[in-house]
N, C-alpha and C. Protein backbone atom coordinates (compact mmCIF):
# COMPACT_ATOMS: atom_id res chain seq x y z
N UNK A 1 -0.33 2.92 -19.91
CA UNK A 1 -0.76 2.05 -18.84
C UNK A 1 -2.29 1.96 -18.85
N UNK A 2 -2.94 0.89 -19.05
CA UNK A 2 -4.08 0.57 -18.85
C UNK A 2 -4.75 1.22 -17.73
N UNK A 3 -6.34 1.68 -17.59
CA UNK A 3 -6.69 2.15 -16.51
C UNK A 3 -7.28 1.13 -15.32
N UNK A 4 -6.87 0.97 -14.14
CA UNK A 4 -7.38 -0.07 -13.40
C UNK A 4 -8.55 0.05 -12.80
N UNK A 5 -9.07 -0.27 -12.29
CA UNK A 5 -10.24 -0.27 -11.15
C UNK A 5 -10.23 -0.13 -9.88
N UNK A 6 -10.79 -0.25 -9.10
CA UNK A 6 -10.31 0.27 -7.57
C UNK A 6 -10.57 -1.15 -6.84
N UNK A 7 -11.87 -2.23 -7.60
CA UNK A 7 -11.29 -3.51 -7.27
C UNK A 7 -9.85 -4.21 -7.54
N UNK A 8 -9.14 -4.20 -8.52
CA UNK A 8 -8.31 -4.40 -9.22
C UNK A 8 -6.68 -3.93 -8.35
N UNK A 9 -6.97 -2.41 -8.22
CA UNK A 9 -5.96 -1.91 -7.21
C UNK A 9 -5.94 -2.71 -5.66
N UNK A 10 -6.98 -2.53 -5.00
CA UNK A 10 -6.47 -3.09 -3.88
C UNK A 10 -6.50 -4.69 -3.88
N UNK A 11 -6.48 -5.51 -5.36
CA UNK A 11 -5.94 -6.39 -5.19
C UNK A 11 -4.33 -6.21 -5.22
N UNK A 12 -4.02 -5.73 -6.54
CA UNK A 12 -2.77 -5.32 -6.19
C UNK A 12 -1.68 -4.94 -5.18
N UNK A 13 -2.37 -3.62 -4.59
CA UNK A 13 -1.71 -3.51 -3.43
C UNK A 13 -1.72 -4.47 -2.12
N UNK A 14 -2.68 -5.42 -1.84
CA UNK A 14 -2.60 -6.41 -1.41
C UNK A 14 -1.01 -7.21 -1.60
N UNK A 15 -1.09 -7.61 -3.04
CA UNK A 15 -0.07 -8.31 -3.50
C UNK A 15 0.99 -7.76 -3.45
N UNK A 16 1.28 -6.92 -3.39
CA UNK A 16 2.19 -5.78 -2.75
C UNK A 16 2.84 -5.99 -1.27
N UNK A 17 1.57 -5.69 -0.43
CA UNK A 17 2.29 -5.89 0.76
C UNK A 17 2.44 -7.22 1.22
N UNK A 18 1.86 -8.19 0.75
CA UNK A 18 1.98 -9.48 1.09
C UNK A 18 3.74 -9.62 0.77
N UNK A 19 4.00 -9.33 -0.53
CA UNK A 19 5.26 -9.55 -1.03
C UNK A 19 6.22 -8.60 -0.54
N UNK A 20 5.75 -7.63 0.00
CA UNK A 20 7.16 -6.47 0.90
C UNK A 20 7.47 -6.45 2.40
N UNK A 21 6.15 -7.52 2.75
CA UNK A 21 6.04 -8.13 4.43
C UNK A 21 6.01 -9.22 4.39
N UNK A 22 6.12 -9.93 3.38
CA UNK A 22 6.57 -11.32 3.47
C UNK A 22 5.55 -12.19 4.19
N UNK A 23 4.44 -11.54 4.81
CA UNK A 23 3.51 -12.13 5.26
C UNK A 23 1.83 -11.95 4.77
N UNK A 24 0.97 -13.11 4.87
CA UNK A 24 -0.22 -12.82 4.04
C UNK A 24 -0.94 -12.29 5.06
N UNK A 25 -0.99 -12.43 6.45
CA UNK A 25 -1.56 -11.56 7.53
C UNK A 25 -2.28 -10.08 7.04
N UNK A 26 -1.36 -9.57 5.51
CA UNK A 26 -2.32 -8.61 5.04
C UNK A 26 -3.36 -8.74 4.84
N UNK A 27 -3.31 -9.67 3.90
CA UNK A 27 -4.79 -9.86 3.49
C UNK A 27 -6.01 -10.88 4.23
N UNK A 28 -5.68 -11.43 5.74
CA UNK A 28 -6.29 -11.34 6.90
C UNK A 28 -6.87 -10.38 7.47
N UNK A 29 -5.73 -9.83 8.16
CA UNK A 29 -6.80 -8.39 8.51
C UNK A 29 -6.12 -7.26 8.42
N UNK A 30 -7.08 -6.58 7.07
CA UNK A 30 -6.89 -5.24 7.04
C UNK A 30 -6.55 -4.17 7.73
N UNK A 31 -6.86 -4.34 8.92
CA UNK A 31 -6.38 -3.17 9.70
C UNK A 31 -5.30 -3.11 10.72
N UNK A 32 -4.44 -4.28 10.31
CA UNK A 32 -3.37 -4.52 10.82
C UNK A 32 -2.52 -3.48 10.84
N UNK A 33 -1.41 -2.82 12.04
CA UNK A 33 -0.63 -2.07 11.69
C UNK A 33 0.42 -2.21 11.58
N UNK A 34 0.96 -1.78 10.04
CA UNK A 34 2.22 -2.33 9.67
C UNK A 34 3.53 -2.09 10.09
N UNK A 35 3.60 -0.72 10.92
CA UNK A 35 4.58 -0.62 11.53
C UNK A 35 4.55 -0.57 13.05
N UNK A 36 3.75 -1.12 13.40
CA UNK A 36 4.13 -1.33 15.34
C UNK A 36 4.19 -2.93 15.07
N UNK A 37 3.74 -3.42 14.29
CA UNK A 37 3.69 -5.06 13.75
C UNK A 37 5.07 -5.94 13.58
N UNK A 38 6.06 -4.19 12.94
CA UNK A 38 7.49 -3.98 12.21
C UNK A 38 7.18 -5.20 10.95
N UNK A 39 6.13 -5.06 10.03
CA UNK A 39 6.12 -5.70 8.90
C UNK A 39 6.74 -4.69 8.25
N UNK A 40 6.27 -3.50 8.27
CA UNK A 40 7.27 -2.72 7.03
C UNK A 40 8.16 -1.53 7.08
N UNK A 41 9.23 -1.07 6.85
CA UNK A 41 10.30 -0.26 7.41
C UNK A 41 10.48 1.14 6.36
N UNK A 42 10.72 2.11 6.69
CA UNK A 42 10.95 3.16 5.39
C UNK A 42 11.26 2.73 4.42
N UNK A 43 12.19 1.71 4.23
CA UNK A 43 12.71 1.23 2.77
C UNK A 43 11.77 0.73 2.09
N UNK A 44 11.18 0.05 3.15
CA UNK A 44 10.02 -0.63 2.32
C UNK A 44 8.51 -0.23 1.95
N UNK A 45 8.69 0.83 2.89
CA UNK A 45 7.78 1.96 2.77
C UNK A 45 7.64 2.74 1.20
N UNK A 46 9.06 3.17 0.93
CA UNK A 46 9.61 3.63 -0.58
C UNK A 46 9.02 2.84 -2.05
N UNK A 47 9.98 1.48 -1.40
CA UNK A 47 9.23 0.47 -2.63
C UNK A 47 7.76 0.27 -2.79
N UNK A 48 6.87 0.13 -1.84
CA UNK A 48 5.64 0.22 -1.92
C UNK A 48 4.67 1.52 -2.94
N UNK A 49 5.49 2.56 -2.14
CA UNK A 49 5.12 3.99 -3.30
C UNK A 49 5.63 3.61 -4.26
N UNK A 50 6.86 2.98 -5.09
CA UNK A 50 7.44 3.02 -6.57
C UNK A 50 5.90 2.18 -6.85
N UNK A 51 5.81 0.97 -6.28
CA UNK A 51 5.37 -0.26 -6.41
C UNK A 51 3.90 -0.01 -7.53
N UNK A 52 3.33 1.07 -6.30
CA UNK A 52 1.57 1.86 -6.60
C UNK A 52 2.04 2.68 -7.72
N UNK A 53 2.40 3.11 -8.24
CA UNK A 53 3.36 4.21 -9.04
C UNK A 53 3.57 3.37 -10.72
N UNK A 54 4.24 2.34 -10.53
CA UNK A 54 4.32 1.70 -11.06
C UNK A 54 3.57 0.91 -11.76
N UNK A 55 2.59 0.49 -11.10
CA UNK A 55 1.63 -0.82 -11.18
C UNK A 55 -0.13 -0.25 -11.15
N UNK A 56 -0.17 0.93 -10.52
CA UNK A 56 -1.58 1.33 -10.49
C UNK A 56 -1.44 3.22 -11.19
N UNK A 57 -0.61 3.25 -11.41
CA UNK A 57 -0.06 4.96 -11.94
C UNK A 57 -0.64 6.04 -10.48
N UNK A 58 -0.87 5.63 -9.68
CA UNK A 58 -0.73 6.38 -9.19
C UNK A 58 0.09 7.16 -7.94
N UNK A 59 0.46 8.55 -8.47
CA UNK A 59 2.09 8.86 -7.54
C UNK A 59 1.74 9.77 -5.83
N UNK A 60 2.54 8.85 -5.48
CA UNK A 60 2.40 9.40 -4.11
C UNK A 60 4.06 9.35 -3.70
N UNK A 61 4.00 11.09 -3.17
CA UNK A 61 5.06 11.46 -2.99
C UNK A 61 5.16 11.30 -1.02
N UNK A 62 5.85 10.41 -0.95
CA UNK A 62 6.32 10.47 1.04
C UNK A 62 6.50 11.33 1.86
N UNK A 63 6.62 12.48 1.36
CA UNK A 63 6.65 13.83 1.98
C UNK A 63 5.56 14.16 2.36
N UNK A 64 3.96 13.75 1.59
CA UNK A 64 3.05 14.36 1.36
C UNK A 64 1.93 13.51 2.51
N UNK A 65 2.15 12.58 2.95
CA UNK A 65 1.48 11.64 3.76
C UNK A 65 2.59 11.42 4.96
N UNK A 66 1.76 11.48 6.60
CA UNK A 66 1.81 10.92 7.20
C UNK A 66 2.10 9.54 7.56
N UNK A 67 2.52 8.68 8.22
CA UNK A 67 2.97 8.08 8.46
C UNK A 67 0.97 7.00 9.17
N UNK A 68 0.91 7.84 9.77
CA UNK A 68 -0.44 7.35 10.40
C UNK A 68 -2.07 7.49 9.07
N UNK A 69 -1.21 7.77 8.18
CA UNK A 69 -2.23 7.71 6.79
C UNK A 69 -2.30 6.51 6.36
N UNK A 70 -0.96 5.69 6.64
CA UNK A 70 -0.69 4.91 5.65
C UNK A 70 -0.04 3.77 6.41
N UNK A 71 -0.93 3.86 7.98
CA UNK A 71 -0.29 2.41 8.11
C UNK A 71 -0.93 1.18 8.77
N UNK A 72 -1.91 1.28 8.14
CA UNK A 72 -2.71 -0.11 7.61
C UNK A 72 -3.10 -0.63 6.26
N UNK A 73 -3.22 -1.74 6.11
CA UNK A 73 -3.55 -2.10 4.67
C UNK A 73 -4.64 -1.51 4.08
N UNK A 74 -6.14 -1.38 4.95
CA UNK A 74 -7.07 -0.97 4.64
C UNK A 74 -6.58 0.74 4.54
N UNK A 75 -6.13 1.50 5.28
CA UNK A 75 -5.90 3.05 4.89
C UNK A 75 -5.42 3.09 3.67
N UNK A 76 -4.21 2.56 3.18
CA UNK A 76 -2.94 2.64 1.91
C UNK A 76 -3.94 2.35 0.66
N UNK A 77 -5.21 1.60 1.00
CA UNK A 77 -6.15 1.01 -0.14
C UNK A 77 -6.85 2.15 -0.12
N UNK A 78 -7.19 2.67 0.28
CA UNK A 78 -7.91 4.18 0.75
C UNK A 78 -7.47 5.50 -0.19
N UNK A 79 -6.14 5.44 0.69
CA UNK A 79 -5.73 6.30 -0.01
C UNK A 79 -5.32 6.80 -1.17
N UNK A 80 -5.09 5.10 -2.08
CA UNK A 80 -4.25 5.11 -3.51
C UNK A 80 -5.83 5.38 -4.03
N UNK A 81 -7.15 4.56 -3.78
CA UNK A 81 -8.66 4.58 -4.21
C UNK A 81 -8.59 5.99 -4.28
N UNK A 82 -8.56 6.65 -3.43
CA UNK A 82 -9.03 8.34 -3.41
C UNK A 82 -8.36 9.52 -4.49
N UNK A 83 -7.36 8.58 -4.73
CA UNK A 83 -6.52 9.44 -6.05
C UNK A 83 -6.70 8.83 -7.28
N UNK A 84 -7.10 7.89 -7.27
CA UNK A 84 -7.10 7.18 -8.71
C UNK A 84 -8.58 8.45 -9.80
């Protein structure tokens, strides 16, 4: 897997949640919260981790994060940035 950039990633993950919330409101405003919003649900919570995992190599296990880590667009960009 190619190494990405951290511009590069949170385009991605952008494209990500746009496509797992079905709405572009992500990439409006960042600090939207995705689950009092109910844009995104554990399931979709899951796919998002395969998604970053997948697409940016980097693994984040759901056990390991809070719920309040990871639930804005701008945090989740944060957080995948801080591990890369």
């Amino acid at each position: 897997m190619a190494k990405v950039s951290k511009e590069k990633a949170k385009e991605l993950i952008l494209d990500m949640l746009e496509d797992i919330c079905g709405d572009d409101i992500v990439r409006e405003n960042l600090d939207i919260n995705l689950l009092e919003e109910d844009l995104i649900d554990s399931l979709d919570y899951v796919t998002l981790l395969m998604d970053v995992e997948d697409q940016i190599g980097v693994v984040l296990a759901p056990s390991e994060l809070k719920r309040e880590e990871m639930d804005t667009p701008n945090k989740i960009i944060s957080v995948v940035q801080s591990r890369m």
